[in-house]
N, C-alpha and C. Protein backbone atom coordinates (compact mmCIF):
# COMPACT_ATOMS: atom_id res chain seq x y z
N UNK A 1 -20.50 1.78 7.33
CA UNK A 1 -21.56 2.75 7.41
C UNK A 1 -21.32 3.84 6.36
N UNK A 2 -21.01 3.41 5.41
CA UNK A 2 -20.74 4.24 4.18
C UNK A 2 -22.35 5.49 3.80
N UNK A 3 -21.84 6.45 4.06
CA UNK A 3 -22.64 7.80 3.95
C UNK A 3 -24.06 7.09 4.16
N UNK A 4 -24.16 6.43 5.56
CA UNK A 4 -25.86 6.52 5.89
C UNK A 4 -26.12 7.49 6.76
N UNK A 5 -25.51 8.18 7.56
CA UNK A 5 -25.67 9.03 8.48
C UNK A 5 -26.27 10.29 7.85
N UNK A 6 -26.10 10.34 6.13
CA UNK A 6 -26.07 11.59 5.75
C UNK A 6 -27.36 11.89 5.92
N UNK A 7 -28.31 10.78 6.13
CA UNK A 7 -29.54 10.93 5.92
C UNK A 7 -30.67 10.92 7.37
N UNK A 8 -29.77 10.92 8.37
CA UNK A 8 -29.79 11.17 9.48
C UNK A 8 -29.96 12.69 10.22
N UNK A 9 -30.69 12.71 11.33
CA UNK A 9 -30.80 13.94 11.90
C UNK A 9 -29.26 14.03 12.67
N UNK A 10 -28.84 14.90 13.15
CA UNK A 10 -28.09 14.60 14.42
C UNK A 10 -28.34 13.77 15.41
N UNK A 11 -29.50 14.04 15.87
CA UNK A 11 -29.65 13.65 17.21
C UNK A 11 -29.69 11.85 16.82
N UNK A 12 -30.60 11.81 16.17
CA UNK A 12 -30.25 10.11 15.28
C UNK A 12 -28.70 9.74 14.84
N UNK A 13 -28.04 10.45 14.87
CA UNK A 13 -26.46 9.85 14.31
C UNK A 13 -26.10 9.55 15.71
N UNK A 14 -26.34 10.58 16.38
CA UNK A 14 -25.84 10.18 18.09
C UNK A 14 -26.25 8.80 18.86
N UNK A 15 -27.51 8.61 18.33
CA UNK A 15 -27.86 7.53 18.89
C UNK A 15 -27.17 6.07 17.78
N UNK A 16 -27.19 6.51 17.03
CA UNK A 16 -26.71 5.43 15.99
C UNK A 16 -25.43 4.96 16.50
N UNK A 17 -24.50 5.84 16.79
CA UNK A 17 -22.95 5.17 16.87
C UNK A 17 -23.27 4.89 18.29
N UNK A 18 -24.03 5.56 19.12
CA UNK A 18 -23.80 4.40 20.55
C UNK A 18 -23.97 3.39 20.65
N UNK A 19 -25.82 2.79 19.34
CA UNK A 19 -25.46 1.64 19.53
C UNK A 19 -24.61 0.48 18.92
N UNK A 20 -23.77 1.47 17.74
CA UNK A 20 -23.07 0.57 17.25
C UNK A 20 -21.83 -0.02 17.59
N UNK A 21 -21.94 0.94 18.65
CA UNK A 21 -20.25 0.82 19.25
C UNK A 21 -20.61 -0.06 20.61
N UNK A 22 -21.72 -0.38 20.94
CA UNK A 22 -22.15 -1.22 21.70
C UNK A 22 -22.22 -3.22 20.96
N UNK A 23 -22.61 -2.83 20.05
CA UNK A 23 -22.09 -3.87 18.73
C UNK A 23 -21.10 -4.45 18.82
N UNK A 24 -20.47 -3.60 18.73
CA UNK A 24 -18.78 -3.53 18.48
C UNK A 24 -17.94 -4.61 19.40
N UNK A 25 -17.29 -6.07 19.17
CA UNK A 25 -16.58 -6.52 20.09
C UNK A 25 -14.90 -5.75 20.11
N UNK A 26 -14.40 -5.81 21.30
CA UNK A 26 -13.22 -5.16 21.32
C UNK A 26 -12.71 -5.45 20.03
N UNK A 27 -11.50 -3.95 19.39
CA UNK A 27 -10.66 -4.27 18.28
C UNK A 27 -11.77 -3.75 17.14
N UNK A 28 -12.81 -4.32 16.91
CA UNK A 28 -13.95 -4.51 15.78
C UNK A 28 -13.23 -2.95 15.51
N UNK A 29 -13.92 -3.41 14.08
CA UNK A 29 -13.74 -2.17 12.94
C UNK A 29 -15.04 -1.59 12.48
N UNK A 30 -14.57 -0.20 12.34
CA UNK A 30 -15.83 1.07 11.97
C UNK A 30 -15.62 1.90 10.98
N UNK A 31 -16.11 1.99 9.97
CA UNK A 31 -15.93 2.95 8.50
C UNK A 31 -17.36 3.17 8.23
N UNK A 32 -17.14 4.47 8.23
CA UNK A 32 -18.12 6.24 8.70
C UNK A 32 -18.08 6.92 7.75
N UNK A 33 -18.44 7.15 6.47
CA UNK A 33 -18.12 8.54 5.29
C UNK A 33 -19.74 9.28 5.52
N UNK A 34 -19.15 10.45 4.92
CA UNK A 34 -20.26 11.43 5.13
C UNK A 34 -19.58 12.62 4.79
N UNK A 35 -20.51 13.61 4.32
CA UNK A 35 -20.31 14.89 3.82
C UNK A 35 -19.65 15.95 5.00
N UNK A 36 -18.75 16.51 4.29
CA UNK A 36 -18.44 17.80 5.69
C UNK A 36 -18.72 19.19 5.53
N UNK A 37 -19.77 19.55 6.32
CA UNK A 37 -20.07 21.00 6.53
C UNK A 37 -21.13 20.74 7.71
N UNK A 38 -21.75 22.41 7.46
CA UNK A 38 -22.62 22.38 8.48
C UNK A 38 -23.81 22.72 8.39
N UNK A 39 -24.72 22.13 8.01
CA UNK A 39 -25.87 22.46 6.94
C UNK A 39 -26.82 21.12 6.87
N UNK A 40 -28.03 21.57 6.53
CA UNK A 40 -29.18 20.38 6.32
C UNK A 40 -29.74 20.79 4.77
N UNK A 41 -29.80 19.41 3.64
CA UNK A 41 -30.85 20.39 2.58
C UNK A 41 -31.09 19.11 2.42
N UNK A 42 -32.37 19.59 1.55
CA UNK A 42 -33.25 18.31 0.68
C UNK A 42 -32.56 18.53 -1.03
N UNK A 43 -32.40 17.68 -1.52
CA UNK A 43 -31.81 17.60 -3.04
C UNK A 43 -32.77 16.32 -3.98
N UNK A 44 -32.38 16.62 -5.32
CA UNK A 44 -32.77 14.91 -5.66
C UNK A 44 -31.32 14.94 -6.45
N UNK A 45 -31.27 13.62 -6.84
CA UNK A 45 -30.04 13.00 -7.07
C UNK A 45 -30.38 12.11 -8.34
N UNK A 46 -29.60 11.62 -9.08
CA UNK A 46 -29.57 11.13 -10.27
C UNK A 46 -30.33 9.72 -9.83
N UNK A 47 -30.37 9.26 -8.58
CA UNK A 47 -31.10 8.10 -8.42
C UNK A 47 -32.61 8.19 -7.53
N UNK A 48 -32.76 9.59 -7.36
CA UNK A 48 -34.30 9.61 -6.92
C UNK A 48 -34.51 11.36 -7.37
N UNK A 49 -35.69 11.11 -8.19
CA UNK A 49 -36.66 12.43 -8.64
C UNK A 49 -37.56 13.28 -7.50
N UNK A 50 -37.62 12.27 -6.13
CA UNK A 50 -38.30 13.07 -5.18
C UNK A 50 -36.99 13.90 -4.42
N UNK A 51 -37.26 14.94 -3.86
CA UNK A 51 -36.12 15.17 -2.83
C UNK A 51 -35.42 13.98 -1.47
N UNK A 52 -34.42 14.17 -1.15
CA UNK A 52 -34.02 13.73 -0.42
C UNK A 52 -33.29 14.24 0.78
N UNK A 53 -33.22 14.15 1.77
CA UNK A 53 -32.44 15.02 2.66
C UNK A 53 -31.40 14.74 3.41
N UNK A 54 -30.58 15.07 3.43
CA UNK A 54 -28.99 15.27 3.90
C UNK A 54 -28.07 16.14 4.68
N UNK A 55 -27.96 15.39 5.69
CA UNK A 55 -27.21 16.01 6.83
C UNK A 55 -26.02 16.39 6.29
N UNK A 56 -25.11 17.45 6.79
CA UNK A 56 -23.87 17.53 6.63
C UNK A 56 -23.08 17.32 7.95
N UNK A 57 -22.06 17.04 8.19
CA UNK A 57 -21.40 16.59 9.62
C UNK A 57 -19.76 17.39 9.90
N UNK A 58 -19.50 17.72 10.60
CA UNK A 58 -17.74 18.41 10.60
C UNK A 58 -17.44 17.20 11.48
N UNK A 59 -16.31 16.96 10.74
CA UNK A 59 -15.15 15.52 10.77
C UNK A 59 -14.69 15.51 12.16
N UNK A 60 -14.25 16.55 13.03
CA UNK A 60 -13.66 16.88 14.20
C UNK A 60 -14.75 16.52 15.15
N UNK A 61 -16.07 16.95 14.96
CA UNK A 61 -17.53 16.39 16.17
C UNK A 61 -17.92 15.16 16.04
N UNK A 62 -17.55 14.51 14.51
CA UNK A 62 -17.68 12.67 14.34
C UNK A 62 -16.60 12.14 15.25
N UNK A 63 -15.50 12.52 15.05
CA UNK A 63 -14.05 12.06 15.74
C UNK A 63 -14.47 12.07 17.96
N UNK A 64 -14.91 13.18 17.90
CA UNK A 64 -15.09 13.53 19.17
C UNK A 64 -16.46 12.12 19.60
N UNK A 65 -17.78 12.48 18.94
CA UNK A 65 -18.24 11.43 19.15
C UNK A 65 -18.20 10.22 19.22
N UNK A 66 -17.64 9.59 18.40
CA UNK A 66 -17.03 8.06 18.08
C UNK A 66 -15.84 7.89 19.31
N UNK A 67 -14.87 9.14 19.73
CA UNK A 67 -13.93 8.54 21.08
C UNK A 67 -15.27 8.98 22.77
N UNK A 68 -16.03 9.67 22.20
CA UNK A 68 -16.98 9.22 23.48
C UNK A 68 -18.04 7.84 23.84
N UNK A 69 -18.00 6.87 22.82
CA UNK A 69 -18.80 5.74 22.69
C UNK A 69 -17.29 4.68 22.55
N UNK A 70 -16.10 4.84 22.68
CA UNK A 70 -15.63 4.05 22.86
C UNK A 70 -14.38 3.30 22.06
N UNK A 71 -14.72 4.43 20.75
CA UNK A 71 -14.44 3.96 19.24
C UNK A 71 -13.20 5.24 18.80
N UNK A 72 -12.03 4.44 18.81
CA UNK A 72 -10.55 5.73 18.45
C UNK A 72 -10.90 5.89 16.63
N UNK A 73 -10.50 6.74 16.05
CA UNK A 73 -10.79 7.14 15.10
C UNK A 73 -8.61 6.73 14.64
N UNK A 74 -9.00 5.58 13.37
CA UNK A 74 -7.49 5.16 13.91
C UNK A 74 -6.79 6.41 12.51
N UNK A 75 -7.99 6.58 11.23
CA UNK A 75 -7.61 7.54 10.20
C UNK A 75 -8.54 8.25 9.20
N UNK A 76 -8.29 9.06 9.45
CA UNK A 76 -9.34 10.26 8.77
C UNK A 76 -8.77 10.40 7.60
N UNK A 77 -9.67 10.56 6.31
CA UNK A 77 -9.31 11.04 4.96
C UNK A 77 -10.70 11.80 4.09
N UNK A 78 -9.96 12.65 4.19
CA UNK A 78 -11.06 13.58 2.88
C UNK A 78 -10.68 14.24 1.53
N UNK A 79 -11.90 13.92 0.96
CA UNK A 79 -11.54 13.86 -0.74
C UNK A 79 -12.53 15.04 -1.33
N UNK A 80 -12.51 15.97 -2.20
CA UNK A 80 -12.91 16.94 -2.79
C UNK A 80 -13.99 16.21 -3.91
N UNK A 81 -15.32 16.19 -3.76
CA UNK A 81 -16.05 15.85 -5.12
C UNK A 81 -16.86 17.03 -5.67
N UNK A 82 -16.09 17.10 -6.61
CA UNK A 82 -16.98 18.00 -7.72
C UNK A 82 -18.64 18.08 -8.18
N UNK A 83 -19.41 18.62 -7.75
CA UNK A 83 -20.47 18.37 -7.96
C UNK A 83 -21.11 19.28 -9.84
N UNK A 84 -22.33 18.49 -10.01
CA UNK A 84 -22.53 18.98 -11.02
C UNK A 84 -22.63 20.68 -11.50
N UNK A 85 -22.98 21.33 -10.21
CA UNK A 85 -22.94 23.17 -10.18
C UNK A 85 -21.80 23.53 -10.49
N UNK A 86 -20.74 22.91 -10.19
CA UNK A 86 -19.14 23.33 -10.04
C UNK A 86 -18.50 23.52 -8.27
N UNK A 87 -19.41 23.04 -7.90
CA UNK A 87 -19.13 23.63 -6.47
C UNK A 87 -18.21 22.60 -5.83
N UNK A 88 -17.67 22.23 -4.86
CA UNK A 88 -16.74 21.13 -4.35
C UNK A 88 -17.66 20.91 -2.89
N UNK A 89 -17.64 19.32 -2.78
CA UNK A 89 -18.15 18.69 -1.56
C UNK A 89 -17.00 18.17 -0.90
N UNK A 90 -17.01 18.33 0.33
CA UNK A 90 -15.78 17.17 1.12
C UNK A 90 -16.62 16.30 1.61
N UNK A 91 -15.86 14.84 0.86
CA UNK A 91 -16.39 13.27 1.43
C UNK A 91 -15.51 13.41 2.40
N UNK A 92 -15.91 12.62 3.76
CA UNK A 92 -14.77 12.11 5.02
C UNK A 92 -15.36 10.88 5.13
N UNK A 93 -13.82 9.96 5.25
CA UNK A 93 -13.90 8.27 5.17
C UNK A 93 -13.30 8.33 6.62
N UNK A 94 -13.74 7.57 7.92
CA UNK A 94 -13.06 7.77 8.99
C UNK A 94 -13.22 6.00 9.57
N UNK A 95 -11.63 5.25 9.74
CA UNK A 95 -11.67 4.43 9.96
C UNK A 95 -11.52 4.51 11.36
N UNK A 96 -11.85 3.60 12.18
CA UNK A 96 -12.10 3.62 13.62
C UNK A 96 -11.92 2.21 14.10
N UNK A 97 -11.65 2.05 15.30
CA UNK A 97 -11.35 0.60 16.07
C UNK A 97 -12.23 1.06 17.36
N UNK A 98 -13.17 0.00 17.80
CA UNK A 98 -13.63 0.11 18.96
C UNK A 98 -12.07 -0.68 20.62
N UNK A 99 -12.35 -0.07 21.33
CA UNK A 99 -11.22 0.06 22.28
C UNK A 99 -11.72 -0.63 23.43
């Protein structure tokens, strides 16, 4: 699930990992990236001229969610991307095992 959530409301991410973790046969594997903060904006991006919009998520309420549907969060990693302003984004890659 590589940064689809970003494009997600909350309340839609919530529903998303329940049913994916319903998916999920025991053991199965889950990889989650997405932006970390706490914020909603529309942007365009080098691959679309219209805006687009993007959730931001804090890593600790994904973690919390994903062990309430079932799913241990087995390792969290976040990486600093430089954006074109100069400003820094945190990517979070969160691997997970359903339990």
């Amino acid at each position: 699930m590589s940064f689809c959530i970003v494009h997600l409301t909350g309340a839609e991410m919530i529903l998303l990992l329940k049913k994916v973790s319903k998916y999920l046969k025991k053991n199965g594997k889950i990889f989650l990236s997405f932006m970390e903060d706490d914020k909603e904006i529309f942007e365009t991006t080098s691959f679309s001229k219209k805006e687009i919009y993007f959730n931001f998520y804090i890593s600790s309420e994904i973690e919390k969610i994903l062990k309430s549907n079932g799913i241990s969060p087995l390792k969290t990693v976040k990486q600093d991307y430089p954006e074109p302003d100069g400003t820094l984004t945190t990517d979070v890659f969160i691997f997970g095992e359903k339990q």
